[in-house]
Every structure is written in C-alpha cells, then in structure tokens.
N, C-alpha and C. Protein backbone atom coordinates (compact mmCIF):
# COMPACT_ATOMS: atom_id res chain seq x y z
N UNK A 1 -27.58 -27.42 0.26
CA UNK A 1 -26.71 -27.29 1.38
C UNK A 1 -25.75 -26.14 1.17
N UNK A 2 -25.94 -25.37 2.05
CA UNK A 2 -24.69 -24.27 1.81
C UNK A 2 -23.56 -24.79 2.99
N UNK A 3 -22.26 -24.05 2.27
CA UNK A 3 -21.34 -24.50 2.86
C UNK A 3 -20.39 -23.06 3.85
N UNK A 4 -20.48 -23.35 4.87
CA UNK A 4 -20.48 -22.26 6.01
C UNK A 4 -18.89 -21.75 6.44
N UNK A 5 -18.15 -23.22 5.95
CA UNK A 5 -16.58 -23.24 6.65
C UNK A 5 -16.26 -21.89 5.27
N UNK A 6 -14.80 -21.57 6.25
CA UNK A 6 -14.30 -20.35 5.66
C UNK A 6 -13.63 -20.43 4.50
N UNK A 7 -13.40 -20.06 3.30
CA UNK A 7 -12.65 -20.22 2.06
C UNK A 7 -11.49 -20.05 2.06
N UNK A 8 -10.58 -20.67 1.79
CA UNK A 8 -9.59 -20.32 1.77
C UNK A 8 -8.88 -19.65 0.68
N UNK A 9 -8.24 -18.56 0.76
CA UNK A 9 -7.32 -17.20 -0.13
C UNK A 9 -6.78 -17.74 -0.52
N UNK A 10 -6.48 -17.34 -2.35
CA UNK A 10 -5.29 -17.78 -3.00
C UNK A 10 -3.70 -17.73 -2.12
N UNK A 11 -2.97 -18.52 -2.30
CA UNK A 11 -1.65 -18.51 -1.03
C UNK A 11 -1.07 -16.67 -1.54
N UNK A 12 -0.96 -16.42 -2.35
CA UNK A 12 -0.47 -15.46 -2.64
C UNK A 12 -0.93 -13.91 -1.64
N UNK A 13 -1.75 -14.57 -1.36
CA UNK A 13 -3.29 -13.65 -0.09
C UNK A 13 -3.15 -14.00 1.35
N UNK A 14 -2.97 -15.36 1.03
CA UNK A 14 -2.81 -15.69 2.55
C UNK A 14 -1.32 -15.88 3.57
N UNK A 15 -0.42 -15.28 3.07
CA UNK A 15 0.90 -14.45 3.78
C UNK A 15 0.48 -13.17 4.14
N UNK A 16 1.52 -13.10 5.39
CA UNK A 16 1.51 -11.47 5.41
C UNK A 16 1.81 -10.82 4.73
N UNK A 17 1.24 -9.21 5.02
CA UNK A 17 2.50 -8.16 4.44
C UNK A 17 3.50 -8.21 4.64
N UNK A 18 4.59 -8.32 3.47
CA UNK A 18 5.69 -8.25 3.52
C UNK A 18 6.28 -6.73 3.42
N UNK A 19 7.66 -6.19 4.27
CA UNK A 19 8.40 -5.51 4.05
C UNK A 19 8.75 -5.06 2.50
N UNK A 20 9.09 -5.85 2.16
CA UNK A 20 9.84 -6.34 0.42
C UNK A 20 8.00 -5.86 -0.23
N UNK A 21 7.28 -5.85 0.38
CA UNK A 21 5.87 -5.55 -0.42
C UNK A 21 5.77 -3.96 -0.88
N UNK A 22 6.36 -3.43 0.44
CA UNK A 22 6.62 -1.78 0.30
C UNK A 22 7.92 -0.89 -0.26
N UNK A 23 9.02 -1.64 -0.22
CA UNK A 23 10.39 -0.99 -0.31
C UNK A 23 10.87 -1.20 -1.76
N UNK A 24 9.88 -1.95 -2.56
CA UNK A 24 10.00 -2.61 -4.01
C UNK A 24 9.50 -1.15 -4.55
N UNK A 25 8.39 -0.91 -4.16
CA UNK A 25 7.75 0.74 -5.16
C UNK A 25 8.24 1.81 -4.72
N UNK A 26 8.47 2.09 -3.19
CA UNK A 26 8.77 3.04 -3.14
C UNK A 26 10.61 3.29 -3.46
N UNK A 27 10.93 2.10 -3.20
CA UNK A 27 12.71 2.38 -3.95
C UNK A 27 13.00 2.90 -5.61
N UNK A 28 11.88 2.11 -6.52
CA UNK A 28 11.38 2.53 -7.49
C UNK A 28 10.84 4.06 -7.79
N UNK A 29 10.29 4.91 -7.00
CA UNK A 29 9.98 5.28 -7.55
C UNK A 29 10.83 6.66 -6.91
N UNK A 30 11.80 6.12 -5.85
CA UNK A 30 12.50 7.08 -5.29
C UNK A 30 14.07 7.29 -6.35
N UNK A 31 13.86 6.21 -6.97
CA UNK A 31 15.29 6.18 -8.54
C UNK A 31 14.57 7.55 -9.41
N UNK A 32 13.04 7.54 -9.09
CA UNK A 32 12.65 8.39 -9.93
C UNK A 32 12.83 9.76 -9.81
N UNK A 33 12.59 10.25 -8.63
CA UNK A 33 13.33 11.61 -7.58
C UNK A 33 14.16 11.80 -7.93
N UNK A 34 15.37 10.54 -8.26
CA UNK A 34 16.91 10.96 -7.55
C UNK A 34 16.87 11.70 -8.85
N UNK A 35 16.46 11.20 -10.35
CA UNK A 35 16.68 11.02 -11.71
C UNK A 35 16.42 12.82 -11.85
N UNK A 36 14.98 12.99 -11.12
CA UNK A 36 14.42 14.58 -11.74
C UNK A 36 15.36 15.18 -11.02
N UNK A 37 15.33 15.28 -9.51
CA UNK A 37 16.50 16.24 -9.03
C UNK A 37 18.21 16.03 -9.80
N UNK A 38 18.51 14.91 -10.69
CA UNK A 38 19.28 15.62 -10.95
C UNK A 38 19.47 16.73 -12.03
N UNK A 39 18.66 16.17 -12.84
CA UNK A 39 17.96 17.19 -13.75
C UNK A 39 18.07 19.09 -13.02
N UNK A 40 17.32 18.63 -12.49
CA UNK A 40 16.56 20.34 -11.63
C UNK A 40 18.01 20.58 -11.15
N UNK A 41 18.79 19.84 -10.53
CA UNK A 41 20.87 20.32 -10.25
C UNK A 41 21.25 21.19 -10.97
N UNK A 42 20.76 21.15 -12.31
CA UNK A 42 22.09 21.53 -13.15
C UNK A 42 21.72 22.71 -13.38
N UNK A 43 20.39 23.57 -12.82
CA UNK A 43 19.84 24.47 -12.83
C UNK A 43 20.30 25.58 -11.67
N UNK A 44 21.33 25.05 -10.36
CA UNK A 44 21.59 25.71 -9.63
C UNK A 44 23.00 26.12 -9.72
N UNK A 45 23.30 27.40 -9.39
CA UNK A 45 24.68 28.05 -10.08
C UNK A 45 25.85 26.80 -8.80
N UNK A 46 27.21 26.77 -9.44
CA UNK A 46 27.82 26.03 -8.95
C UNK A 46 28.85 26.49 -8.29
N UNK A 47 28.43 26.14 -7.19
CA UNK A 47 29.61 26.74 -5.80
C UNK A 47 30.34 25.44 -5.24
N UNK A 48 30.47 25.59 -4.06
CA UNK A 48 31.08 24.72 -3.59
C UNK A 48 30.66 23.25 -3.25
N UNK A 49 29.93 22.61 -2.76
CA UNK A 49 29.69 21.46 -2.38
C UNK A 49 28.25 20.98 -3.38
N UNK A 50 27.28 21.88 -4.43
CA UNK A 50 26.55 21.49 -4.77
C UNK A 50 27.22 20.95 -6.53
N UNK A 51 27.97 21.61 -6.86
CA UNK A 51 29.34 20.67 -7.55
C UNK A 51 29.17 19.34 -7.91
N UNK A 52 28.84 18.96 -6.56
CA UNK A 52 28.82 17.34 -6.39
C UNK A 52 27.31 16.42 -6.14
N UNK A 53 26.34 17.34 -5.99
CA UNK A 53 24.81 17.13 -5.93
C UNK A 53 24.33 15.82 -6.89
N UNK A 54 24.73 16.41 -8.07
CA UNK A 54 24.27 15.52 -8.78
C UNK A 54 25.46 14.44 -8.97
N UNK A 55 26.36 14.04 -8.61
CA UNK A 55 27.21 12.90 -8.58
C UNK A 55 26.76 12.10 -7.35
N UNK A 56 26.23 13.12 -6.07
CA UNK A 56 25.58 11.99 -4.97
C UNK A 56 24.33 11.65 -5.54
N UNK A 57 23.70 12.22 -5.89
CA UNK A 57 22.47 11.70 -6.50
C UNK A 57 22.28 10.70 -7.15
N UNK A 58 23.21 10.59 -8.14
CA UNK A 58 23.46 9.04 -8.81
C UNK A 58 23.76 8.01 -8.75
N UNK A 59 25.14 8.43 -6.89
CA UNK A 59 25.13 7.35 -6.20
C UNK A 59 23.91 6.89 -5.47
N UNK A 60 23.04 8.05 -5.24
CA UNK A 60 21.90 7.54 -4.15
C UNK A 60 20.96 6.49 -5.01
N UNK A 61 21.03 7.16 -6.12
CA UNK A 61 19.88 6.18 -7.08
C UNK A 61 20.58 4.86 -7.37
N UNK A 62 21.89 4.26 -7.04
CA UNK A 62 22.21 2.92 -6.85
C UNK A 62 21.95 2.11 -6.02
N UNK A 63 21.98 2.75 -4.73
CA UNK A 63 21.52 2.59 -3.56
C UNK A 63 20.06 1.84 -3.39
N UNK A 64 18.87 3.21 -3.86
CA UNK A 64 17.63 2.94 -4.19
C UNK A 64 17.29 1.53 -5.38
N UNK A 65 18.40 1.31 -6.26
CA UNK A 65 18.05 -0.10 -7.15
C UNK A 65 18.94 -0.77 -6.30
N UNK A 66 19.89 -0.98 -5.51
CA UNK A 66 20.25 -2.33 -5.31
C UNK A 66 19.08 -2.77 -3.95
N UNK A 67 18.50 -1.77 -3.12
CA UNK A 67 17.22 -1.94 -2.23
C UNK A 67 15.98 -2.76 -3.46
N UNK A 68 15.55 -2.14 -4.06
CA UNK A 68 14.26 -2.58 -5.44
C UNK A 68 14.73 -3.81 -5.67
N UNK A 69 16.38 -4.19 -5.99
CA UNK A 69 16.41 -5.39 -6.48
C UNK A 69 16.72 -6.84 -5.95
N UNK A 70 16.97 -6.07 -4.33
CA UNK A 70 16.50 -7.23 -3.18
C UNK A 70 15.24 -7.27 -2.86
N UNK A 71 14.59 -6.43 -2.70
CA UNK A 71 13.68 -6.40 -2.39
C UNK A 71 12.59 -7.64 -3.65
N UNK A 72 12.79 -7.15 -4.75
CA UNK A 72 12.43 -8.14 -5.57
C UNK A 72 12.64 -9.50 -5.38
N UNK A 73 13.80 -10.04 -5.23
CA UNK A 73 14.44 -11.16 -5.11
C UNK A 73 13.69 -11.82 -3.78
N UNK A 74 13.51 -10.97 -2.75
CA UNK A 74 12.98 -11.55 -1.62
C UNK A 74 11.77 -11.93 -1.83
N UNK A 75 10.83 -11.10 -2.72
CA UNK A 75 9.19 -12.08 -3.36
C UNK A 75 9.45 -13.25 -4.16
N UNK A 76 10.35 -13.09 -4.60
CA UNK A 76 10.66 -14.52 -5.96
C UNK A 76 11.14 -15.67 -5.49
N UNK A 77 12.12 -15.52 -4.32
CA UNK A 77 12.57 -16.12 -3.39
C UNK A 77 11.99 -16.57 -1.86
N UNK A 78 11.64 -17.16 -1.63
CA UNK A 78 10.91 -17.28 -0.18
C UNK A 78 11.34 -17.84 0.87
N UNK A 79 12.11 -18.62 0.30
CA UNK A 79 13.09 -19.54 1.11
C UNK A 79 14.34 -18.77 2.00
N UNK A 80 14.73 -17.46 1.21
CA UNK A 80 15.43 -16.35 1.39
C UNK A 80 14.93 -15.21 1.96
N UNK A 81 13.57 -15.21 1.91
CA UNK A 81 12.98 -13.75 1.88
C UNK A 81 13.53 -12.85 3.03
N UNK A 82 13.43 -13.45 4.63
CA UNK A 82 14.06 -12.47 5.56
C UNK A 82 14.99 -12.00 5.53
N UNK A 83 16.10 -12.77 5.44
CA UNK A 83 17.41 -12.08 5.42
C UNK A 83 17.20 -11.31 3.85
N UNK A 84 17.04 -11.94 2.57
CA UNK A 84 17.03 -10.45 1.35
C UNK A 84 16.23 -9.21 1.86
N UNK A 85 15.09 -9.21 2.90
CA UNK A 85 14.10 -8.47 3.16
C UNK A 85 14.97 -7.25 4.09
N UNK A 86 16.31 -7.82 5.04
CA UNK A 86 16.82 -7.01 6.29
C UNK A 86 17.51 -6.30 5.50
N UNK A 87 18.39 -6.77 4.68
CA UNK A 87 19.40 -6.20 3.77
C UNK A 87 18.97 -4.77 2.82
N UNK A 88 17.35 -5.33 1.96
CA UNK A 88 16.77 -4.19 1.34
C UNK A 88 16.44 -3.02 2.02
N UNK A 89 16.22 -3.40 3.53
CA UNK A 89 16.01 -2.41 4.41
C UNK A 89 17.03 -1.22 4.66
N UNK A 90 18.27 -1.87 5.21
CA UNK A 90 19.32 -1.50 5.65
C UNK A 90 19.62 -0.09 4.32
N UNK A 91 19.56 -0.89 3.16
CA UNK A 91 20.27 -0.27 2.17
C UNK A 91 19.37 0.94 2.00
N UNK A 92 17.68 0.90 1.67
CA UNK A 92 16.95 2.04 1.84
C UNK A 92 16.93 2.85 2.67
N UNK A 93 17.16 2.28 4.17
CA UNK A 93 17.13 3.72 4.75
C UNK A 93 18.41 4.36 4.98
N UNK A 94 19.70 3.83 4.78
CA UNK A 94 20.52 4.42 3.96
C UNK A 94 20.52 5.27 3.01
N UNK A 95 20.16 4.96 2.15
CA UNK A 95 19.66 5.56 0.55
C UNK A 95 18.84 6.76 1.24
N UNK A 96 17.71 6.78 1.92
CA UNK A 96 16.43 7.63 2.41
C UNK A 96 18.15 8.67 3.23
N UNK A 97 18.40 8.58 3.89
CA UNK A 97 19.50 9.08 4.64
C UNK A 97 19.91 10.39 3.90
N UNK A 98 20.99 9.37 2.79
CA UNK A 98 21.77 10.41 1.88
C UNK A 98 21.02 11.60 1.00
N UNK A 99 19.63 11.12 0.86
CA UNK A 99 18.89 11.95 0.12
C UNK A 99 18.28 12.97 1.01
N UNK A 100 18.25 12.39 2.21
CA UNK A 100 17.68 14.07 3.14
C UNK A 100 18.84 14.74 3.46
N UNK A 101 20.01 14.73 3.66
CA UNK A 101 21.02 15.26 3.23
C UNK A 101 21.66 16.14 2.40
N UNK A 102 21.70 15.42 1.29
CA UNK A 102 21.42 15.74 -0.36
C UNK A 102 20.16 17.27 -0.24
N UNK A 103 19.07 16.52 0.13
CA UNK A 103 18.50 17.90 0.02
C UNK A 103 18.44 19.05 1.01
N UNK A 104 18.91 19.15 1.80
CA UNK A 104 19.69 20.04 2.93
C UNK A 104 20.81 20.75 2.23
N UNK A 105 21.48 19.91 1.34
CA UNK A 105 22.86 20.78 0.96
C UNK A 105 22.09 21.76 -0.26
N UNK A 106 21.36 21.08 -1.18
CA UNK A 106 20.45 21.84 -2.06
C UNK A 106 20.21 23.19 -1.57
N UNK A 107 18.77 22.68 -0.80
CA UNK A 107 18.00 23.70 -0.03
C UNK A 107 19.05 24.90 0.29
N UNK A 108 20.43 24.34 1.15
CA UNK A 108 21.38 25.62 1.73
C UNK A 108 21.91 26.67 0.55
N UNK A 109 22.05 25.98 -0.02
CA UNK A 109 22.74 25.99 -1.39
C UNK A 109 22.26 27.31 -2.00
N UNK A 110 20.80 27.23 -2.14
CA UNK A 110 19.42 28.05 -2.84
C UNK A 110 19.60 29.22 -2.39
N UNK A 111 19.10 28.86 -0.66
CA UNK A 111 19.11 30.06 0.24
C UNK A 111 20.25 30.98 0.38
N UNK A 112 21.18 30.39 -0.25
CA UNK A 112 22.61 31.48 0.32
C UNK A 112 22.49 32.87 -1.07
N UNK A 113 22.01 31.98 -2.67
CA UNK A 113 21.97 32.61 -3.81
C UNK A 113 21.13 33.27 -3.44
C-alpha cells in the first residue's frame, strides 16, 4: 500500500518566511561594511565633515547589531516574534539610512580631493 496523503515538513519548514529570516544576515554582514569602511576612512585626507566618518560608522554598526540581535531574539522567541520582528526593522532601515548618507559624505568628500 502506498501512502498518497501529503507529508508533513519538519515545523521548522512549515512557517513562513520570516522577516527576522533576512535582517539577521544581512545586518550581520552589514557590521561587516561598516567595520572595512572604517578601515578604508582613515585613508581619506581629513577635512571637514569626513573627520567624523568613521565615528558615524561605528555608530551605524550599533545600529546594524542591535537590528541582528532582535532579529535573533525574534527566531528564539515566537511568542514575541512580531513585535521583536517590527522593531528589527525599524532599526535597519534606519541603520541602511545613515549608511547611504555616510557614503554620500565619503563619495563628496573624494570628489572634491
């Protein structure tokens, strides 16, 4: 006898995609950006507002872990997950914000040298 009904997915499979599924790596790996550009900062002669490049940068990369570490909390947590899930949001595209910014003042920065 074969059996025809449908199998059911480990539960871990059978939720949706979560938000908190995407904003966990890429917040991660956007700490990683903030980390090299500040690096590559200290390489640009220092005028006026890029001075401070790499001090926003470090704020941005707080930004980017306190997003990663809701975002985390909201998989571990389920009972919580939406509201930790709105919050991780809020804070990333925040974070995403300051860093296109950030690199606008760079970029200007370059072009003027």
């Amino acid at each position: 006898m074969s059996d025809s009904s449908p199998k059911k997915e480990p539960a871990i499979h059978s939720r949706k995609s979560r938000l908190a599924d995407h904003i966990l790596p890429s917040s991660a790996t956007m700490i990683g950006v903030c980390m090299t550009v500040i690096s590559v900062s200290q390489l640009i002669p220092k005028h006026s507002i890029s001075r401070h490049v790499d001090d926003l940068l470090a704020f941005d990369s707080l930004f980017f872990l306190a997003s990663a570490m809701l975002s985390y909390f909201s998989i571990r947590h389920p009972d919580q997950a939406e509201k930790l899930e709105q919050v991780a949001d809020i804070i990333f595209l925040v974070a995403i914000a300051l860093m296109v910014i950030i690199g606008f003042v760079v970029s200007f920065e370059l072009m003027i040298d």
